[in-house]
Protein backbone atom coordinates (compact mmCIF):
# COMPACT_ATOMS: atom_id res chain seq x y z
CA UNK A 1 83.23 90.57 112.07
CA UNK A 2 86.96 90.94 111.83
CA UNK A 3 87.73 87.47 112.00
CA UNK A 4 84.74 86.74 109.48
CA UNK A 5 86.28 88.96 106.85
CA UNK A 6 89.62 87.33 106.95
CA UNK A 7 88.48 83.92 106.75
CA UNK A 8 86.08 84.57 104.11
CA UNK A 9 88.52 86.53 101.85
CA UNK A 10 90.78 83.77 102.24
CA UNK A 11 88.43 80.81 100.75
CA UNK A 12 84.99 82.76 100.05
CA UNK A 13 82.23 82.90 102.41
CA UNK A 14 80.74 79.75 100.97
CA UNK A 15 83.21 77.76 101.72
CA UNK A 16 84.18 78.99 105.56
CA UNK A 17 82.63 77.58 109.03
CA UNK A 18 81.32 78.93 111.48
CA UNK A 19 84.17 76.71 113.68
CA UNK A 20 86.88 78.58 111.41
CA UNK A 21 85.86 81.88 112.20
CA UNK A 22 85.48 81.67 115.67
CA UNK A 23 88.68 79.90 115.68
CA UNK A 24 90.20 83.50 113.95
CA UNK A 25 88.11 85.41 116.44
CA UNK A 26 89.53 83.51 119.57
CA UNK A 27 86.87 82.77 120.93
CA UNK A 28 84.29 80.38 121.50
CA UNK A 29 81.72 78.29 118.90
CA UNK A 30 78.85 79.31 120.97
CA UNK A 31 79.69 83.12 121.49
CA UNK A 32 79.01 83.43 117.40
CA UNK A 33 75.24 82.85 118.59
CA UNK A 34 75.35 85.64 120.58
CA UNK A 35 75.74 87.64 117.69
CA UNK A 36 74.55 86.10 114.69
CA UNK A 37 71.67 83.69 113.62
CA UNK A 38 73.85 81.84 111.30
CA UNK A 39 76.50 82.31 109.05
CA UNK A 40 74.83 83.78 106.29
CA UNK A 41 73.50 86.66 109.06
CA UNK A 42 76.97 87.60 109.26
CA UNK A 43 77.83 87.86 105.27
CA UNK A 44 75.22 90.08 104.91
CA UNK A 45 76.18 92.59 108.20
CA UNK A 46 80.17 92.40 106.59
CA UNK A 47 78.74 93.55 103.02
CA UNK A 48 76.17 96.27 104.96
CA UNK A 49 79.03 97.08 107.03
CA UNK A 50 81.86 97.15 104.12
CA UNK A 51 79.69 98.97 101.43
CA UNK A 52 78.21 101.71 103.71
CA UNK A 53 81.61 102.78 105.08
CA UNK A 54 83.43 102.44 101.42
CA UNK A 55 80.42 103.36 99.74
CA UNK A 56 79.62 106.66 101.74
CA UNK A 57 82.44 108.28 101.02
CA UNK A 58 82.04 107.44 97.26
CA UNK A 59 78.49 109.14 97.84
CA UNK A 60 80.32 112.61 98.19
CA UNK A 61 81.82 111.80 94.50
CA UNK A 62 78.41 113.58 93.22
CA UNK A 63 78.63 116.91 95.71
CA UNK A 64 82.04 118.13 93.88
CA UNK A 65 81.89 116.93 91.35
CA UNK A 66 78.98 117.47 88.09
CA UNK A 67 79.97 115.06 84.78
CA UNK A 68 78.25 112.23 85.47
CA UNK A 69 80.88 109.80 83.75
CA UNK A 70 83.74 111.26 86.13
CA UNK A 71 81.52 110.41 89.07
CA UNK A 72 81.54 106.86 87.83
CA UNK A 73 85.25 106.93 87.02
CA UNK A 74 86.40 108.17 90.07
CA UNK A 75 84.14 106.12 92.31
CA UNK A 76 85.98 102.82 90.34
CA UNK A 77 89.27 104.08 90.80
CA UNK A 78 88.41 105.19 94.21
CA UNK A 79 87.39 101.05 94.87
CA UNK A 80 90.91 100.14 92.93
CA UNK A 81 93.35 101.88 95.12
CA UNK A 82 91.05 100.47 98.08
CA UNK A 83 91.65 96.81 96.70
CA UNK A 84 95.15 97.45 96.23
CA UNK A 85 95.71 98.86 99.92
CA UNK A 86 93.01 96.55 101.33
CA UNK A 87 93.21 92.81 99.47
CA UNK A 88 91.00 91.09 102.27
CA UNK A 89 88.26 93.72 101.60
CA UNK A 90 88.78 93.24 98.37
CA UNK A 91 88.75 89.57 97.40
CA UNK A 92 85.82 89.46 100.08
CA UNK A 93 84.28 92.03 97.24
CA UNK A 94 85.55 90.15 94.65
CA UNK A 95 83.81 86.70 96.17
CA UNK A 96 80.81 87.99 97.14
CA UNK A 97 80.06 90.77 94.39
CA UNK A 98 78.02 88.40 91.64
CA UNK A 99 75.47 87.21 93.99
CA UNK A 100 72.47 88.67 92.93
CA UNK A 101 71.77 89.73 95.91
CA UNK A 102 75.08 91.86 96.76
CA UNK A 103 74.54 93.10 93.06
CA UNK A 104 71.02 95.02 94.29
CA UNK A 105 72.34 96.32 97.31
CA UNK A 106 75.36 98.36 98.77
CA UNK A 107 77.78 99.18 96.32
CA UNK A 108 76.16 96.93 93.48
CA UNK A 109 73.26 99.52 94.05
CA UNK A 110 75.29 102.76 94.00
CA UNK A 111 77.15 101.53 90.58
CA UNK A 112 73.19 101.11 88.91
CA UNK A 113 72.50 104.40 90.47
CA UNK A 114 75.49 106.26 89.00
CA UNK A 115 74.96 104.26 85.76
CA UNK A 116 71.65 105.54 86.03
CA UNK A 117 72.41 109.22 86.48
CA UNK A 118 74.70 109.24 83.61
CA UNK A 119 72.24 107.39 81.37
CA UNK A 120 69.33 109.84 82.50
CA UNK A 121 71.60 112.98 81.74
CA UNK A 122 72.52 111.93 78.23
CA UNK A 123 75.87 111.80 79.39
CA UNK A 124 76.54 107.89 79.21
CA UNK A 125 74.54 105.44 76.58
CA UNK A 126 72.82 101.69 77.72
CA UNK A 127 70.53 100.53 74.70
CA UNK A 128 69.88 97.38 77.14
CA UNK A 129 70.64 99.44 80.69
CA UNK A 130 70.14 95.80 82.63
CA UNK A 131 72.58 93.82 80.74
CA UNK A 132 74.76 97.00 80.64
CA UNK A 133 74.78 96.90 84.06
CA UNK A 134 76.36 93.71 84.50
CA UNK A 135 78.73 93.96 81.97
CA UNK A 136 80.13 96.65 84.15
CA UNK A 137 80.13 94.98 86.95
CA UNK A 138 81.14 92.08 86.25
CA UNK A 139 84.11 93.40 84.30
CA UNK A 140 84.92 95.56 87.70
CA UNK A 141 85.07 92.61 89.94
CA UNK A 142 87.39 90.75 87.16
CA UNK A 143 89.50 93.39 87.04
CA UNK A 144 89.62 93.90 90.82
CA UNK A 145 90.21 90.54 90.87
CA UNK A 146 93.44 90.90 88.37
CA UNK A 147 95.06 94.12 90.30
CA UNK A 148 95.12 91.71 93.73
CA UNK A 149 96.70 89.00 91.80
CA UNK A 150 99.55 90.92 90.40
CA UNK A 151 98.06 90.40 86.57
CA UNK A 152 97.13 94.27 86.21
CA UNK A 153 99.40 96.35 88.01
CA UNK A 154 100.25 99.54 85.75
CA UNK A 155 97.36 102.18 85.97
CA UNK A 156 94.91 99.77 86.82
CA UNK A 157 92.27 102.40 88.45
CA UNK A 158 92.55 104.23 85.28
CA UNK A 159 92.08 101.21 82.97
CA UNK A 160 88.99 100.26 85.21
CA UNK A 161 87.37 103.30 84.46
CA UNK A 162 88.42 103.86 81.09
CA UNK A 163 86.91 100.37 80.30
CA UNK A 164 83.79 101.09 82.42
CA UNK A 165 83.08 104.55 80.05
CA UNK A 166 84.08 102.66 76.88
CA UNK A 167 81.64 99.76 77.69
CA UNK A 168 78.87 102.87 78.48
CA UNK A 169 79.37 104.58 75.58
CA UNK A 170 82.63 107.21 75.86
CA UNK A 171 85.31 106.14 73.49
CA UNK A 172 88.73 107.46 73.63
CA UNK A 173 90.47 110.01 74.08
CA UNK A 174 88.06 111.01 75.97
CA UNK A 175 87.33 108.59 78.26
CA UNK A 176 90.92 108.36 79.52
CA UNK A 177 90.92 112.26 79.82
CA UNK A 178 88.31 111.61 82.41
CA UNK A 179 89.78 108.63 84.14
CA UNK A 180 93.14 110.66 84.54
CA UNK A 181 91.15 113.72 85.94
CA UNK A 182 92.80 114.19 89.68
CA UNK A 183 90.48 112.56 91.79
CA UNK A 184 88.28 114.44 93.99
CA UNK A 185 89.36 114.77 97.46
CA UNK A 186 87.03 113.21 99.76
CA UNK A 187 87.31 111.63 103.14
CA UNK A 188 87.39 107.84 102.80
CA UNK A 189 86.07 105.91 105.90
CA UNK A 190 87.67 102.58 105.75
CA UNK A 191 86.50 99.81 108.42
């Protein structure tokens, strides 16, 4: 799985072998059978495997803390830092995260759920919640995508969120008063 990630956040899981990742793994073509069905049996374990440890941890978010929109703003800036520190998990996120498929599950479902939440409590505003949705999303993964390349650097877990609340309905000030809340201290299990 190790090997898999690296390759894959190299050149994007469409594009890697099966040769090329058990050429990372050191170890034999055949011994990937042993494990896997094919290749796309092992993109989906990685993004079960990368969004349950990750997204756990941002699960907690909701146990300490209550305003919906600071849940969602420090679960982004919780997945910033984690691109920053982590790049291969991250442009594996990054390459992966529009499918439609890894946008219904893992931690494409936990950003609808907190969306959600928010919407439900009054505290955050989707007249079209679907295409809200992706707008958020998407604009997440782009700006992941700019923090690993070096194009958003300064505060760029704040500006996520900030951006996320604006495009959900809180405008500044406000929404950067929430964004540069201290984040809640939770344990973050990182695989």
């Amino acid at each position: 799985m190790a090997a898999a990630h690296t390759v894959m956040a190299r050149k994007g899981s469409d594009a890697v072998t099966i040769q090329e990742i058990t050429e990372e793994a050191d170890v034999g073509f055949g011994s990937f059978y042993n494990h896997f069905e094919s290749k796309a049996a092992i993109v989906e374990a990685m993004m079960a495997e990368a969004a349950e440890s990750f997204g756990s941890a941002l699960d907690r978010i909701a146990d300490v803390v209550d305003d919906p929109a600071e849940v969602l703003a420090a679960s982004l800036r919780y997945g910033m830092q984690r691109v920053a520190n982590d790049p291969d998990w991250g442009w594996f996120i990054v390459r992966t995260g529009l499918s439609r498929f890894h946008l219904r599950t893992g931690l494409g479902a936990r950003l609808a759920r907190d969306i959600g939440r928010g919407v439900e409590a009054g505290r955050l505003h989707a007249e079209d919640p679907e295409a809200t949705f992706f707008a958020v999303a998407g604009t997440v993964l782009a700006l992941m995508a700019a923090r690993m390349d070096g194009s958003l650097e300064h505060e760029a877990p704040e500006r996520t969120a900030i951006l996320a609340l604006n495009l959900l309905g809180i405008q500044n000030p406000e929404a950067s008063e929430i964004a540069h809340r201290p984040l809640p201290s939770i344990e973050l299990r990182i695989r």
